[in-house]
C-alpha atoms as a PDB file:
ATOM      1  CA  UNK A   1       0.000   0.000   0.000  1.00  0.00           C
ATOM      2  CA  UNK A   2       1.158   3.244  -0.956  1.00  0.00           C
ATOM      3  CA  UNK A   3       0.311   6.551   1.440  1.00  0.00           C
ATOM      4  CA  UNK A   4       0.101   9.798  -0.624  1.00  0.00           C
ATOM      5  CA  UNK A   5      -0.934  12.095   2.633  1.00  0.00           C
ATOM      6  CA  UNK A   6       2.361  13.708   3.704  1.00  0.00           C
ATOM      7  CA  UNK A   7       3.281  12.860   7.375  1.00  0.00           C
ATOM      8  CA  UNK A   8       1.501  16.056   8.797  1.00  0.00           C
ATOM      9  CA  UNK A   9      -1.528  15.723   7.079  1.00  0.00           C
ATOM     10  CA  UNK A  10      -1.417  12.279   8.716  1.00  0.00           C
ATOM     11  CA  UNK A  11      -0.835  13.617  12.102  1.00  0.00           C
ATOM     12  CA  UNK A  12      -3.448  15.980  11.837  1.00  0.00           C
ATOM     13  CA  UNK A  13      -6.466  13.690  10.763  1.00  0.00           C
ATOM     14  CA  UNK A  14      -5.600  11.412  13.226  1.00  0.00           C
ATOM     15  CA  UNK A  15      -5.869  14.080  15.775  1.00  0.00           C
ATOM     16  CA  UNK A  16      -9.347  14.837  14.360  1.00  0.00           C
ATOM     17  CA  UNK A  17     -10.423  11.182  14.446  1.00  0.00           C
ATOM     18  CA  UNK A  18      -8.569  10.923  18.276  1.00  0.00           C
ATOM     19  CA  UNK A  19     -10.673  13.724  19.279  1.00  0.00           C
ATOM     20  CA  UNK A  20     -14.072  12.969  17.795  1.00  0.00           C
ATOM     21  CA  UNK A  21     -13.876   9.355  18.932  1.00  0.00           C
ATOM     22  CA  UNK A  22     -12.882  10.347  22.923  1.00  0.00           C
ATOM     23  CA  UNK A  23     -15.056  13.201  23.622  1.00  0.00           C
ATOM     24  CA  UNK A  24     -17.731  11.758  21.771  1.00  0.00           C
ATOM     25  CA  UNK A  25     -18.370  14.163  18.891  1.00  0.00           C
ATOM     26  CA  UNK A  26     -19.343  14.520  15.319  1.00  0.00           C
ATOM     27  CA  UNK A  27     -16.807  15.601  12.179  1.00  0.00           C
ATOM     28  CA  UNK A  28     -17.410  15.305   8.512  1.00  0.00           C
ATOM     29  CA  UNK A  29     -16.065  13.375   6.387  1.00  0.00           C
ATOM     30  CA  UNK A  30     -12.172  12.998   5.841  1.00  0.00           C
ATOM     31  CA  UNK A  31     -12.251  12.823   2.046  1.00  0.00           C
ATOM     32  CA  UNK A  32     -14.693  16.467   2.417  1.00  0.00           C
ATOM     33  CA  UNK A  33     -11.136  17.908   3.103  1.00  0.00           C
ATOM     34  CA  UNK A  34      -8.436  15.337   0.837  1.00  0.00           C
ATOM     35  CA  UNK A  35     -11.086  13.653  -2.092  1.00  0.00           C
ATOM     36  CA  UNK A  36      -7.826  12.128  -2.989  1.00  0.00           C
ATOM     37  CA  UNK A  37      -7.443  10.287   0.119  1.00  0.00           C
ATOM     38  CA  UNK A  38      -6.827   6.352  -0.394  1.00  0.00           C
ATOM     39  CA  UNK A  39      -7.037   3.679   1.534  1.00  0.00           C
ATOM     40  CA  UNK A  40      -3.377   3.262   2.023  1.00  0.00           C
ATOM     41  CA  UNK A  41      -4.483   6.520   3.804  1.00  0.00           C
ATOM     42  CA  UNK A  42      -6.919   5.807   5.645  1.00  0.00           C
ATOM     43  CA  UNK A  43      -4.460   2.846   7.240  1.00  0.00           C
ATOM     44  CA  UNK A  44      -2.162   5.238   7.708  1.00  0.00           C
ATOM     45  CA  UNK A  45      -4.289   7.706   9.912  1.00  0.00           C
ATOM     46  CA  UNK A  46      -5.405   4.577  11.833  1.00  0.00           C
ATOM     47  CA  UNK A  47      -2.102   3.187  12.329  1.00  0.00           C
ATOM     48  CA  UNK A  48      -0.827   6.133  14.011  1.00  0.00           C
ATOM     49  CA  UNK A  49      -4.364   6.047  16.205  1.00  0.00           C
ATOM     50  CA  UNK A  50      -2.966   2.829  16.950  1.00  0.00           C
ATOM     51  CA  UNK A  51       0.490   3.686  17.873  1.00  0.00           C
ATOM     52  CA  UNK A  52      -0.835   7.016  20.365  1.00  0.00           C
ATOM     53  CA  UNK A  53      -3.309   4.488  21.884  1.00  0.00           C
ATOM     54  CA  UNK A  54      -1.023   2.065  23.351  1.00  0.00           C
ATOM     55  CA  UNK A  55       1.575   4.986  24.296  1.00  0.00           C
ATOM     56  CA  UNK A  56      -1.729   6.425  26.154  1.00  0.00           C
ATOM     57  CA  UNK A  57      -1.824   2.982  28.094  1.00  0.00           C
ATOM     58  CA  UNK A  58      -4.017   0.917  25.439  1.00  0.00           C
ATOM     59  CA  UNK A  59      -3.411  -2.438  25.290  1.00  0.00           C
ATOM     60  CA  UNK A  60      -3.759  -4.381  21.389  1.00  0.00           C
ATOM     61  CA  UNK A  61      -5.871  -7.275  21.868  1.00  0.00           C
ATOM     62  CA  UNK A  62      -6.980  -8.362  18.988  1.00  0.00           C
ATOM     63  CA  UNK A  63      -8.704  -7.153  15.200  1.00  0.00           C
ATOM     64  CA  UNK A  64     -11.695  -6.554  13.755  1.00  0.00           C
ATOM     65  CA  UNK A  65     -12.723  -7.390   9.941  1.00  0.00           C
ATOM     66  CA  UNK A  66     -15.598  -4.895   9.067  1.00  0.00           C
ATOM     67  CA  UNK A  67     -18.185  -4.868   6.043  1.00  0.00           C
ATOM     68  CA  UNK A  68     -17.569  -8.579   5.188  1.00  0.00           C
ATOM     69  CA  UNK A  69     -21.441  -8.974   4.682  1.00  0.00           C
ATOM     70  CA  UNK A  70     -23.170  -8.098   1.682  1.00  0.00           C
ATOM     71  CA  UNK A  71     -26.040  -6.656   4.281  1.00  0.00           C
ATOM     72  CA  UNK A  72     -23.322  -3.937   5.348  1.00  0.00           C
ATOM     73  CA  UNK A  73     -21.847  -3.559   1.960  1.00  0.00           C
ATOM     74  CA  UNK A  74     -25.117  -2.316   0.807  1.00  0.00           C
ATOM     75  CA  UNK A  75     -25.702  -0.595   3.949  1.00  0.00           C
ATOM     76  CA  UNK A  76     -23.154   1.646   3.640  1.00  0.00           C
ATOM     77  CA  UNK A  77     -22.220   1.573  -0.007  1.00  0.00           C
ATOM     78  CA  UNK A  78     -18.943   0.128   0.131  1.00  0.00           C
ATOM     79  CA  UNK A  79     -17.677  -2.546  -2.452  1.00  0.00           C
ATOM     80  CA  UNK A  80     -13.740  -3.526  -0.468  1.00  0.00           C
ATOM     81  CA  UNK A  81     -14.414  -5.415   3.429  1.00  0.00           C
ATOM     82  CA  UNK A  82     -11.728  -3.366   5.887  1.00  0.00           C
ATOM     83  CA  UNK A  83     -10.044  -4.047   9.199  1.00  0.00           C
ATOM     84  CA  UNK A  84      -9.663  -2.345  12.377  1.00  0.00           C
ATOM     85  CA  UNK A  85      -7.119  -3.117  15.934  1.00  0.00           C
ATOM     86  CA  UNK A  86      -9.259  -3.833  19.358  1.00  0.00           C
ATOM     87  CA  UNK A  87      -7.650  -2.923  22.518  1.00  0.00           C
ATOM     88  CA  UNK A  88      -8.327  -3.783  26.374  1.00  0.00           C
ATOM     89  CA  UNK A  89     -10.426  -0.476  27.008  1.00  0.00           C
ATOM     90  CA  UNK A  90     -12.895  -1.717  24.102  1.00  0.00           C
ATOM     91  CA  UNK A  91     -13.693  -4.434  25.817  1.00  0.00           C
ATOM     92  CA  UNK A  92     -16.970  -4.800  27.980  1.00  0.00           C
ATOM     93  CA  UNK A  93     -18.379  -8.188  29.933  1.00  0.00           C
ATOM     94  CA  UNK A  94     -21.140  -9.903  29.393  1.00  0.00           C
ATOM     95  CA  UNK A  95     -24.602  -8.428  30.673  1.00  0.00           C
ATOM     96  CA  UNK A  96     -22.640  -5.075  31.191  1.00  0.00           C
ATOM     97  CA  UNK A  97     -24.205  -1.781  30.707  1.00  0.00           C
ATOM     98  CA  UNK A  98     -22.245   0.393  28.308  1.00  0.00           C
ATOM     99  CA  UNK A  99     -22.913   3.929  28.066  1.00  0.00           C
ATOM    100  CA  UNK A 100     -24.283   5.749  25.229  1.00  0.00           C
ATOM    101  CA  UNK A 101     -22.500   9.407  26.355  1.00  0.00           C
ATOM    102  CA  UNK A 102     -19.295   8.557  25.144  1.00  0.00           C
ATOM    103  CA  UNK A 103     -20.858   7.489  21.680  1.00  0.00           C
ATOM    104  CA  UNK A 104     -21.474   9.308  19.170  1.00  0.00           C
ATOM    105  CA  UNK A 105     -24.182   7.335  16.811  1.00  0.00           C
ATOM    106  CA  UNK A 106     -23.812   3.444  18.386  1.00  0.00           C
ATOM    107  CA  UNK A 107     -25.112   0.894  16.633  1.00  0.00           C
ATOM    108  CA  UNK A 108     -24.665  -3.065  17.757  1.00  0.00           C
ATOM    109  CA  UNK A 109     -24.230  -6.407  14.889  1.00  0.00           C
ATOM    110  CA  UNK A 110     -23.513 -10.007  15.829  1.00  0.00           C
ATOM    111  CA  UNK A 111     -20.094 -11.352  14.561  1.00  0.00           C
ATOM    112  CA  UNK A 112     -18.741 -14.905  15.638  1.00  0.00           C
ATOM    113  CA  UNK A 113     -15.280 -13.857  17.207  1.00  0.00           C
ATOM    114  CA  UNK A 114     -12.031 -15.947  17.103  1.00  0.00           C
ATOM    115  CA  UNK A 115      -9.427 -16.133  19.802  1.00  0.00           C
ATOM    116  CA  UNK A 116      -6.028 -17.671  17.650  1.00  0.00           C
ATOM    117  CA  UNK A 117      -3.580 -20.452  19.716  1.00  0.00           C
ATOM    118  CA  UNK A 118      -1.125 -19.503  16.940  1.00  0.00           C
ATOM    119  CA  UNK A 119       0.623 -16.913  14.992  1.00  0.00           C
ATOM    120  CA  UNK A 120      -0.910 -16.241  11.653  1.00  0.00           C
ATOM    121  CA  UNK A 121       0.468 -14.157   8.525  1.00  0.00           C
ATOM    122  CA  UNK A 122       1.202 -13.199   5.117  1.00  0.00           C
ATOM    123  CA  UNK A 123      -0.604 -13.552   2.136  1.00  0.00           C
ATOM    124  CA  UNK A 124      -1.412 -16.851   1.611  1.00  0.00           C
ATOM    125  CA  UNK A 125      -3.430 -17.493   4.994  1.00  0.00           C
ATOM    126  CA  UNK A 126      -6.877 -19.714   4.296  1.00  0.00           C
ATOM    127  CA  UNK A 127      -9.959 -20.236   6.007  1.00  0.00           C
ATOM    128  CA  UNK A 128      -8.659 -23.765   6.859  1.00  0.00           C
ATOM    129  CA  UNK A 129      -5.673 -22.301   8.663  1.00  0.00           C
ATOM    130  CA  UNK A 130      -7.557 -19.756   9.863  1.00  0.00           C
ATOM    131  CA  UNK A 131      -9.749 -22.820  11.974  1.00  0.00           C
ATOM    132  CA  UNK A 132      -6.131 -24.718  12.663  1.00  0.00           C
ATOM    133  CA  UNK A 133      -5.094 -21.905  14.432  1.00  0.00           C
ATOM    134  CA  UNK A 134      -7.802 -20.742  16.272  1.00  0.00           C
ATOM    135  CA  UNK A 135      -8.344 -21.924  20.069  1.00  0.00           C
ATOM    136  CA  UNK A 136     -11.930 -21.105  20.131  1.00  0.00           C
ATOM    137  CA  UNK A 137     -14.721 -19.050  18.554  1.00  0.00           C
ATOM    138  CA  UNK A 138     -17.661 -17.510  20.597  1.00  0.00           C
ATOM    139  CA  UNK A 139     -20.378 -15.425  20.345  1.00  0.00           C
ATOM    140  CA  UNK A 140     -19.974 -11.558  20.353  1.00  0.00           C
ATOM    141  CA  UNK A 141     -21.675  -8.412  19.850  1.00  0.00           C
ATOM    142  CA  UNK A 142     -19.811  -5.626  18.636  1.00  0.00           C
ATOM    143  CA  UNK A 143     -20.578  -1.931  19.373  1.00  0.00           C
ATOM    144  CA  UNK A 144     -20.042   0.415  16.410  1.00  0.00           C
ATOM    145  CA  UNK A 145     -19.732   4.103  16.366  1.00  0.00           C
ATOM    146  CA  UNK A 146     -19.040   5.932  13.046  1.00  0.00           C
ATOM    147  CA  UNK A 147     -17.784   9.795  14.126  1.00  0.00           C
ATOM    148  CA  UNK A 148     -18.727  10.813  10.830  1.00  0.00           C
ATOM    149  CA  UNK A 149     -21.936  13.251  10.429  1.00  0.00           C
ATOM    150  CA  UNK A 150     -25.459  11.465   9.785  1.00  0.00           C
ATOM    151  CA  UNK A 151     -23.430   8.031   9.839  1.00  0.00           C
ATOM    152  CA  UNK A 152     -22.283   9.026   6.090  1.00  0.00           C
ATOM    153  CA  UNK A 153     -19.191   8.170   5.508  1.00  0.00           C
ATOM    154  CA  UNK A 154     -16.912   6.263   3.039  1.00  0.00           C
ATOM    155  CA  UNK A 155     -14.172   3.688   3.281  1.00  0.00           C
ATOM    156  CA  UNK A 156     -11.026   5.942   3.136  1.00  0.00           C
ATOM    157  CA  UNK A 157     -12.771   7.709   6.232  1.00  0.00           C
ATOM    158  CA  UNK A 158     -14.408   4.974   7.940  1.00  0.00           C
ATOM    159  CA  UNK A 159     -10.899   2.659   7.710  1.00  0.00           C
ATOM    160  CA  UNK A 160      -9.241   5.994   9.260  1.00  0.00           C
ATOM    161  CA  UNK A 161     -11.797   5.834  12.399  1.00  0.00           C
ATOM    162  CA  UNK A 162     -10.645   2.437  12.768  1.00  0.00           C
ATOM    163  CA  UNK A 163     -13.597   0.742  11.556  1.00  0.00           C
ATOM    164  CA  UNK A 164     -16.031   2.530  13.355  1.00  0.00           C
ATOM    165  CA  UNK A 165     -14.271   0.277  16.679  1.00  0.00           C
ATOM    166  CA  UNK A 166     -15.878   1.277  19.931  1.00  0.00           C
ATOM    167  CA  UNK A 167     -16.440  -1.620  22.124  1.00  0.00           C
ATOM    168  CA  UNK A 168     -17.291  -5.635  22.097  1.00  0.00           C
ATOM    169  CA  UNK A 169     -18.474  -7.933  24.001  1.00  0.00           C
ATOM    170  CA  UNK A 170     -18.276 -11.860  24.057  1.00  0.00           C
ATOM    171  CA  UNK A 171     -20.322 -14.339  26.136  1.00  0.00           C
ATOM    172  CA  UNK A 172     -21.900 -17.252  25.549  1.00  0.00           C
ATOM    173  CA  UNK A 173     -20.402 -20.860  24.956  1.00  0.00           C
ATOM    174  CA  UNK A 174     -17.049 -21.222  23.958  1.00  0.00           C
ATOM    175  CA  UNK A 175     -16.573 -23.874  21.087  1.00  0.00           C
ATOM    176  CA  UNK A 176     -13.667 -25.062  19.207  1.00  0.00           C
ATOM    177  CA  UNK A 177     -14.271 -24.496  15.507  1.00  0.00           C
ATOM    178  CA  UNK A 178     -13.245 -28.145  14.410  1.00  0.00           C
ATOM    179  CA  UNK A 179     -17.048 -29.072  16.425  1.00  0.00           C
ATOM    180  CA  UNK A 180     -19.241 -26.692  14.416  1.00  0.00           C
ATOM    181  CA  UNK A 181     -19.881 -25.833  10.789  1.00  0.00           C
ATOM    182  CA  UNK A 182     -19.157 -22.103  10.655  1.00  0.00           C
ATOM    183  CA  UNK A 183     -20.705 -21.660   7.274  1.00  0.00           C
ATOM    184  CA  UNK A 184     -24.540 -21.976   9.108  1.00  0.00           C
ATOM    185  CA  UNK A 185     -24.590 -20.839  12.619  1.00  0.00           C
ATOM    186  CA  UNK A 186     -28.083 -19.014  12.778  1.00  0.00           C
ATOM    187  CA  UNK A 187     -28.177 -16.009  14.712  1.00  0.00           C
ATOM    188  CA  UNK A 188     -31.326 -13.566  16.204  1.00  0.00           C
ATOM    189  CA  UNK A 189     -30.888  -9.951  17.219  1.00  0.00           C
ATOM    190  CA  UNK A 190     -33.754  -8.948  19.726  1.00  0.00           C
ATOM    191  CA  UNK A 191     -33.829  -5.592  20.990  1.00  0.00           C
ATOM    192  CA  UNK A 192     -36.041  -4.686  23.877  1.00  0.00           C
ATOM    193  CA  UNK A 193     -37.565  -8.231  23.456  1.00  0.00           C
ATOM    194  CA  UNK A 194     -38.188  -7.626  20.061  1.00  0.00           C
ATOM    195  CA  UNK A 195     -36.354  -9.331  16.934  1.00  0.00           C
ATOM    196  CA  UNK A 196     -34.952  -6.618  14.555  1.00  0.00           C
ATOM    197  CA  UNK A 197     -32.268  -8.706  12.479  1.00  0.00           C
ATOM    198  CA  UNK A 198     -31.777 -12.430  11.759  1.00  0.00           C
ATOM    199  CA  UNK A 199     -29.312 -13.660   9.384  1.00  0.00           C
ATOM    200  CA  UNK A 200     -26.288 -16.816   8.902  1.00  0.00           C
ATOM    201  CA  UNK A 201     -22.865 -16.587   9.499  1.00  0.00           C
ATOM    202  CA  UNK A 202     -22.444 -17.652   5.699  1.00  0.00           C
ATOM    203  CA  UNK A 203     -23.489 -14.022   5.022  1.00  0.00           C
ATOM    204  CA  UNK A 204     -19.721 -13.091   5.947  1.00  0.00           C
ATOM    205  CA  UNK A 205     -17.689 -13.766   3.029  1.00  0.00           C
ATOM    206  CA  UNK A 206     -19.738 -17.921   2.893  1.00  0.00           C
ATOM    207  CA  UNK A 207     -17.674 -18.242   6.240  1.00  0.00           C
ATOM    208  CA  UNK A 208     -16.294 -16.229   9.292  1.00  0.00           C
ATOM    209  CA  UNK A 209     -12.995 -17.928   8.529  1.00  0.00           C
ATOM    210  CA  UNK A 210     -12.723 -16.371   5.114  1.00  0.00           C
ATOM    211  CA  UNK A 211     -12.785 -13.037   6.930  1.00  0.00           C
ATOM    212  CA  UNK A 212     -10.462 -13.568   9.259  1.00  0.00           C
ATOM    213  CA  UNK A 213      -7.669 -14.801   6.827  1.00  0.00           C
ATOM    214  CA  UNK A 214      -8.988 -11.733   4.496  1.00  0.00           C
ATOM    215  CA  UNK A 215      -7.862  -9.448   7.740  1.00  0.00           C
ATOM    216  CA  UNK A 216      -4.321 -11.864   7.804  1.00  0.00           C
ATOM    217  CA  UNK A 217      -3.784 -10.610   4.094  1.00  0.00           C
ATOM    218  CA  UNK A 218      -4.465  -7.291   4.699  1.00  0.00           C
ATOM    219  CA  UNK A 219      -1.985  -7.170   7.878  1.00  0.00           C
ATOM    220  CA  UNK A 220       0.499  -8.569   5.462  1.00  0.00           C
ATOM    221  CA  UNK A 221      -0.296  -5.037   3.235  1.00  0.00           C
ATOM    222  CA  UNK A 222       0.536  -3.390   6.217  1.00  0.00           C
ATOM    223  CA  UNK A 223       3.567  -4.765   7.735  1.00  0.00           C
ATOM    224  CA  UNK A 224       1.633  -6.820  10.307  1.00  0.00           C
ATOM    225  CA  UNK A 225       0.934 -10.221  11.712  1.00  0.00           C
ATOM    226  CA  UNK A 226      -1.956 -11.522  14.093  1.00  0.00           C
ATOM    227  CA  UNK A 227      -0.156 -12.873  17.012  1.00  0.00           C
ATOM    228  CA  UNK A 228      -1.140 -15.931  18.806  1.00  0.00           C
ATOM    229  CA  UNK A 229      -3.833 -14.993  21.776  1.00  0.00           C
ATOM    230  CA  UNK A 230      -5.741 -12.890  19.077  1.00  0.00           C
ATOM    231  CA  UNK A 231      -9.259 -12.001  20.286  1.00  0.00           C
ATOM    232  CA  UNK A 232     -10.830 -11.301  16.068  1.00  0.00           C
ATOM    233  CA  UNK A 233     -13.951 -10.268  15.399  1.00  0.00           C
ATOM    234  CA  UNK A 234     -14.833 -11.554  11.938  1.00  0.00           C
ATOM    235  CA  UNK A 235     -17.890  -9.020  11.021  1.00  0.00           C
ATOM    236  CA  UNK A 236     -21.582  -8.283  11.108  1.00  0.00           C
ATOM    237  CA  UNK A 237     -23.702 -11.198   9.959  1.00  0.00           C
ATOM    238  CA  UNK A 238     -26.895  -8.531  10.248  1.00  0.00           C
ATOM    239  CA  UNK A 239     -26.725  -5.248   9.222  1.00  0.00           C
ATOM    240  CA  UNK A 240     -26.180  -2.447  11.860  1.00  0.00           C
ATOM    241  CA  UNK A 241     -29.134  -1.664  14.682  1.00  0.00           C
ATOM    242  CA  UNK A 242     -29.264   1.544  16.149  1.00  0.00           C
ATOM    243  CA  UNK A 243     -29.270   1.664  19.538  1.00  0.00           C
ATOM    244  CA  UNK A 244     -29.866   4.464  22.664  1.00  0.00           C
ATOM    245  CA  UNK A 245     -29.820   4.139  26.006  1.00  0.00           C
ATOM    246  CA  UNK A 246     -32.396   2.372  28.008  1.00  0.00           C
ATOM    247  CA  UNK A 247     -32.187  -0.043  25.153  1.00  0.00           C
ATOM    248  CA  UNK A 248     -31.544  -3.948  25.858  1.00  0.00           C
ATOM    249  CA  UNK A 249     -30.084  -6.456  23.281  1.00  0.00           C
ATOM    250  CA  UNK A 250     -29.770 -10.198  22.884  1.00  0.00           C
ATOM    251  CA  UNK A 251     -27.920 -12.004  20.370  1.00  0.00           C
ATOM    252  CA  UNK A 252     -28.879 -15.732  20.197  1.00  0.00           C
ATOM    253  CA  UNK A 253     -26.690 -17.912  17.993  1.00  0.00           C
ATOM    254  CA  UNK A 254     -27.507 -21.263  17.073  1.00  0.00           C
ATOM    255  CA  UNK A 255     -25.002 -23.764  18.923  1.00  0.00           C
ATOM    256  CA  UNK A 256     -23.196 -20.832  20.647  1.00  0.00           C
ATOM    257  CA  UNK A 257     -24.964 -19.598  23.059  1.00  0.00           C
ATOM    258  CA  UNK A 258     -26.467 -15.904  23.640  1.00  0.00           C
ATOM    259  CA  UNK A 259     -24.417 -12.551  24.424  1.00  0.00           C
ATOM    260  CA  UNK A 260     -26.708  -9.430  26.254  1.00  0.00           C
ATOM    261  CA  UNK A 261     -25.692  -5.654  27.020  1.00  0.00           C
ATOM    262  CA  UNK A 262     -27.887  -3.209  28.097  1.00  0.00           C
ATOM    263  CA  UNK A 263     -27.419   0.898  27.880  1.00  0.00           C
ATOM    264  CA  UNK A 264     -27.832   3.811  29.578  1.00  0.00           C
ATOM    265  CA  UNK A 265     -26.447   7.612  29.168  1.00  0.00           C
END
């Protein structure tokens, strides 16, 4: 990948995206100010969110593959899936209640997550030794927060706000991936009692695996490998939900288990 943005233009919009995502407010659109932006870019401005994060205390956990289902492709126009880094203050427990003051336009999808027992990278990585190296998978619901004004956005900007990361949360029964067939794990999003979204884990790329060596490749783009103890998340089987605070949700997955989270301001 090849970064056009000179370094302080790269400094600069990740101090906008820093800003927006930890007081909790709104910007436009990164390509409003560079339409030339690319994604090389937009890795760029997150890398460096990445790099003042742990110097701020931040632990890297783990990765997130976003917009890996046709159902978010459409949503939000996009054609290319992404990734994003997780760290230890992203992280909620099960049943928690996360708050929506900090958030700037949350929305919550069901992903099957993958924690790795080995080291995987460069560009060659399949789905099959995506599952040989993975310890477990488990349910999780992800949190996602674009910064971006009216949740319009594009993928130079959204890959730049990290994916729209802003917290996840796993539960359920753990289950080595050898026991299940990833390709059809059902899955029911109820909110407030209420289901809003149902879908298959084969909407993600035919199989969460595929996304998670897709995320492998693009690490390799970028210099990277996923280290052994990775906690993944391997993208939204449903489209996004909007969510506000007094809201509960369930995710129920079909031979995993079910994840809740409730929230308040």
């Amino acid at each position: 990948m090849t970064v056009t943005l000179p370094r302080e233009d790269i400094v600069r919009l990740c101090e906008r995206i820093e800003g927006a995502q930890t007081r909790a407010y709104s910007i436009p659109k990164l390509t409003d100010e560079f339409p030339d932006m690319t994604i090389a870019d937009g890795y760029a401005v997150q890398s460096e969110l990445r790099r003042r994060f742990i110097a701020q205390g931040h632990r890297l956990v783990g990765w997130k593959a976003g917009l890996t289902s046709k159902a978010k492709m459409e949503q939000m126009g996009v054609s290319v899936p992404s990734i994003g880094f997780l760290t230890d203050r992203m992280a909620r427990p099960e049943n928690s209640v996360i708050s929506t003051s900090d958030l700037v336009h949350p929305r919550v999808e069901c992903e099957v997550a993958f924690v790795t027992s080995q080291e995987l990278s460069g560009p060659d990585v399949t789905a099959a030794d995506v599952i040989a190296a993975t310890d477990y998978v488990l349910p999780a619901i992800e949190v996602i927060d674009s910064r971006f004004t009216g949740f319009k956005f594009d993928l130079e900007s959204v890959i730049a706000d990290n994916g729209s990361s802003a917290r996840f949360v796993g539960g359920g029964r753990a289950r080595r991936p050898a026991d299940l067939d990833l390709r059809t794990l059902g899955v029911v999003l109820e909110l407030n009692g209420e289901m809003v979204a149902m879908g298959a884990s084969a909407a993600v790329l035919g199989n969460p695996a595929e996304a998670v060596a897709m995320l492998v490749h693009t690490l390799h783009e970028l210099g990277e490998k996923l280290p052994a103890g990775s906690f993944v998340m391997s993208g939204g089987i449903t489209e996004a939900i909007a969510v506000r605070a007094g809201d509960q949700v369930i995710a129920r997955y079909q031979d995993l288990g079910s994840v809740s989270i409730r929230f308040a301001e």
